[in-house]
Protein backbone atom coordinates (compact mmCIF):
# COMPACT_ATOMS: atom_id res chain seq x y z
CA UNK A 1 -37.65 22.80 59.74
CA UNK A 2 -39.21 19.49 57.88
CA UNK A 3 -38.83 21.50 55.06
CA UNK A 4 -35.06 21.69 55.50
CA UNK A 5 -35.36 18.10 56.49
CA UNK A 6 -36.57 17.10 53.42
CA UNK A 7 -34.47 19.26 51.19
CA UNK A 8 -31.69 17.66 52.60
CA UNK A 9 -32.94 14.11 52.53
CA UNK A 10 -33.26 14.90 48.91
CA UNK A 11 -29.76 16.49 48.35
CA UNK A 12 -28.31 13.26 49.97
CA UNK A 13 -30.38 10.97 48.05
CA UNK A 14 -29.17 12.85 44.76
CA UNK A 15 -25.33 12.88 45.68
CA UNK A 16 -26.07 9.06 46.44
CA UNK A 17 -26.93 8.27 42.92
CA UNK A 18 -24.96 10.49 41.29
CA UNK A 19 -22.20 8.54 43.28
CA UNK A 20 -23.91 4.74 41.95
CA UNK A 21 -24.07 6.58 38.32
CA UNK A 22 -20.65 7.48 38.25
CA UNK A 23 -19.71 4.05 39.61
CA UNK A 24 -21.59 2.39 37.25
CA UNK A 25 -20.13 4.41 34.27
CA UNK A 26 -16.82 3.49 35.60
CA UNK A 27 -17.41 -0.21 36.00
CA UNK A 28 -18.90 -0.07 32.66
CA UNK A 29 -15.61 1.81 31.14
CA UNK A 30 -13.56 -0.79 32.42
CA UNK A 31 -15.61 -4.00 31.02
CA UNK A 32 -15.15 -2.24 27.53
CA UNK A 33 -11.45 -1.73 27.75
CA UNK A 34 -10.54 -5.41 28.91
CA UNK A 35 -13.14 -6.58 26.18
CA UNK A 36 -10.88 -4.10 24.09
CA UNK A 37 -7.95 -6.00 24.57
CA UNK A 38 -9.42 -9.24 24.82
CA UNK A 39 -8.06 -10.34 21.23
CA UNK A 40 -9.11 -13.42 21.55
CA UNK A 41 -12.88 -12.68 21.93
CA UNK A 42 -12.31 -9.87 19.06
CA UNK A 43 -10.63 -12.82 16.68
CA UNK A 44 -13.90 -14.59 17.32
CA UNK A 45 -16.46 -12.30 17.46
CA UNK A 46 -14.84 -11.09 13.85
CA UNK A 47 -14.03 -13.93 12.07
CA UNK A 48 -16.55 -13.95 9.68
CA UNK A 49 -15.30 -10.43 8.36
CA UNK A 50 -11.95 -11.76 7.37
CA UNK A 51 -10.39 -10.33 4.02
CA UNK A 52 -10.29 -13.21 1.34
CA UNK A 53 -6.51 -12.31 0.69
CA UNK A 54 -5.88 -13.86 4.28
CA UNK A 55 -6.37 -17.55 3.68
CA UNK A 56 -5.09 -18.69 6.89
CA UNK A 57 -7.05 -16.96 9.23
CA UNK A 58 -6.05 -13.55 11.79
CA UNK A 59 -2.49 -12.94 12.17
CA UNK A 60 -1.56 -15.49 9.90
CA UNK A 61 0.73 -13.78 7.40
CA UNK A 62 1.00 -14.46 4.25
CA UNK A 63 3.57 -16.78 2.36
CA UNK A 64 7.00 -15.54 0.65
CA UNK A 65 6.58 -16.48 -2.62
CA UNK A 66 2.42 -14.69 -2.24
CA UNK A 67 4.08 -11.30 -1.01
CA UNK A 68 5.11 -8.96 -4.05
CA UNK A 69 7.00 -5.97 -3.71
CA UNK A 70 5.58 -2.88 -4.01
CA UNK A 71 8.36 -1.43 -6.22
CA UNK A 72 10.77 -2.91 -8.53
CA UNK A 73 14.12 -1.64 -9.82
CA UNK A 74 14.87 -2.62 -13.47
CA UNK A 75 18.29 -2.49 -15.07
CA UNK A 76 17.96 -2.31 -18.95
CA UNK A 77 21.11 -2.37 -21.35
CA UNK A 78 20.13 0.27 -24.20
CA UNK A 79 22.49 -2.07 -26.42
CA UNK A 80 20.35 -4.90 -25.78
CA UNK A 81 17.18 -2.65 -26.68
CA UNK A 82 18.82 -1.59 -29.85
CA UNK A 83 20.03 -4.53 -30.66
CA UNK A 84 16.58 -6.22 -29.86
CA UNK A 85 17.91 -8.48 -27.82
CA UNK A 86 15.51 -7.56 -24.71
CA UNK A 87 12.28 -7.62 -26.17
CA UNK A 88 10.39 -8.60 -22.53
CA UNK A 89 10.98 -8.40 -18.88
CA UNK A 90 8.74 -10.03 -16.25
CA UNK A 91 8.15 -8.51 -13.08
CA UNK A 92 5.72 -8.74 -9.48
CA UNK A 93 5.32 -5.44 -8.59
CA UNK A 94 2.73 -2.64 -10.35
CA UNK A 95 5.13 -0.01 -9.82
CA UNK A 96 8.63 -0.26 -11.20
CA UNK A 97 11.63 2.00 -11.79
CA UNK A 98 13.75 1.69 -14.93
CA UNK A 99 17.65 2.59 -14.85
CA UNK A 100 19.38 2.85 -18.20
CA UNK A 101 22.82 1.33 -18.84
CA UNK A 102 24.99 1.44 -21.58
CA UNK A 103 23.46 4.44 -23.57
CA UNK A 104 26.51 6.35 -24.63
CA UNK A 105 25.09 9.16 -26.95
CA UNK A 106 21.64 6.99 -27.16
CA UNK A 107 19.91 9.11 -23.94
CA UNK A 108 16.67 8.16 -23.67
CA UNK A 109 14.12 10.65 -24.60
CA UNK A 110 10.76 9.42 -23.55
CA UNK A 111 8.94 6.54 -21.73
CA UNK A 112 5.42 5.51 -22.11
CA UNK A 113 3.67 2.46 -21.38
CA UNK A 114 0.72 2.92 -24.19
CA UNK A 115 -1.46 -0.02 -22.05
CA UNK A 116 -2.37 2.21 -19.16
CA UNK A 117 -1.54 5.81 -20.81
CA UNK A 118 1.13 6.15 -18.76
CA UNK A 119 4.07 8.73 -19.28
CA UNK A 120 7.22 8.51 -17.23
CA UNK A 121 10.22 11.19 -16.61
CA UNK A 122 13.35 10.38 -17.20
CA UNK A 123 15.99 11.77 -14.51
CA UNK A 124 19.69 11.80 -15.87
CA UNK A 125 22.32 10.92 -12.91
CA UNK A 126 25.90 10.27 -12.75
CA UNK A 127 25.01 6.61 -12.20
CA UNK A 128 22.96 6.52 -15.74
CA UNK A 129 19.13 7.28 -16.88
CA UNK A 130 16.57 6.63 -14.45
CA UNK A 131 12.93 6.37 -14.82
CA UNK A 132 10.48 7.79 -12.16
CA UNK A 133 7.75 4.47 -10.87
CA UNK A 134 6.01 3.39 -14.58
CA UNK A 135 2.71 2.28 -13.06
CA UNK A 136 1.75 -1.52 -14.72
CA UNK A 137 -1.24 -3.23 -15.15
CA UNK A 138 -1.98 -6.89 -14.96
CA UNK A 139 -0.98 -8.65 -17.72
CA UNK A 140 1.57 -7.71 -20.66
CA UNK A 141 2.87 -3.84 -20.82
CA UNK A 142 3.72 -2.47 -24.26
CA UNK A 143 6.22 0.46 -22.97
CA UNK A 144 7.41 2.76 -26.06
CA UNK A 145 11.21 3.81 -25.62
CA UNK A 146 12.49 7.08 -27.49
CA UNK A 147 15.92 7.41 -27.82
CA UNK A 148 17.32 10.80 -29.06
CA UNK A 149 19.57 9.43 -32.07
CA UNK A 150 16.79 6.85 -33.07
CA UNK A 151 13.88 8.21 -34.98
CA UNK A 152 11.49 5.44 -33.85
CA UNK A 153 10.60 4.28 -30.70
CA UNK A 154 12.25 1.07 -29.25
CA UNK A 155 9.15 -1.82 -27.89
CA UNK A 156 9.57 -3.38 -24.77
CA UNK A 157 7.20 -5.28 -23.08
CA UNK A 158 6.88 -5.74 -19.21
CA UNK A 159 4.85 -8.62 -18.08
CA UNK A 160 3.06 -8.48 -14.42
């Protein structure tokens, strides 16, 4: 019978510290999720790992004028291209779509901005001649324009 005794001494003893484990684990689970959403203690405990592009510290966001968009729309006149009237256009964004007005018989062919290697499509609506996104790079953009009744391609240069 002290046999049984002590087997059951020791069964008690482990169910009590599997209890204080489990307790422990729990108390431990719940220190990690308020230090979780503890953002102030995160914004400190980080601050030296803040991206350069974010000048005024976390959760600051950035000024209007600093945020570019990520895609520009472009409406070019294929009269002033012909006419070389539009020789440049400035933009912000890297990626921007080019709709063609004023074409008449003119359709533009082909669309390649020879800085990057880039090669657009050109998608023919009711609305006029669309490009798809002509990625840019920093800096000036020589884009070659072929139009179908022209036998050389038209310059334009984009400026980021």
């Amino acid at each position: 019978m002290t046999s049984d005794k002590m087997s059951m001494g020791k069964l008690q003893e482990l169910k009590h510290l599997t209890w204080m484990t489990g307790v422990f684990a729990l108390l431990l689970f719940a220190v990690n999720l308020h230090s979780m959403f503890d953002f102030k203690s995160v914004a400190q405990t980080t601050i030296g790992r803040i991206p350069a592009s974010i000048t005024e510290g976390i959760g600051a966001s950035p000024a209007v004028e600093d945020v570019a968009p990520s895609i520009e729309k472009l409406e070019v006149s294929c009269d002033q291209i012909l006419d070389h009237t539009l020789t440049a256009l400035k933009v912000k964004s890297k990626k921007v779509q080019i709709q063609f007005l004023n074409c008449g018989d003119q359709l533009p062919l082909e669309l390649i901005n020879l800085t990057n290697g880039y090669q657009s499509t050109l998608f023919k609506s009711q609305a006029g001649i669309y490009s798809d996104l002509v990625s840019l790079i920093d800096g000036a953009n020589e884009i070659h324009l072929r139009l179908e009744k022209v036998p050389t391609p038209l310059k334009l240069q984009i400026l980021l």
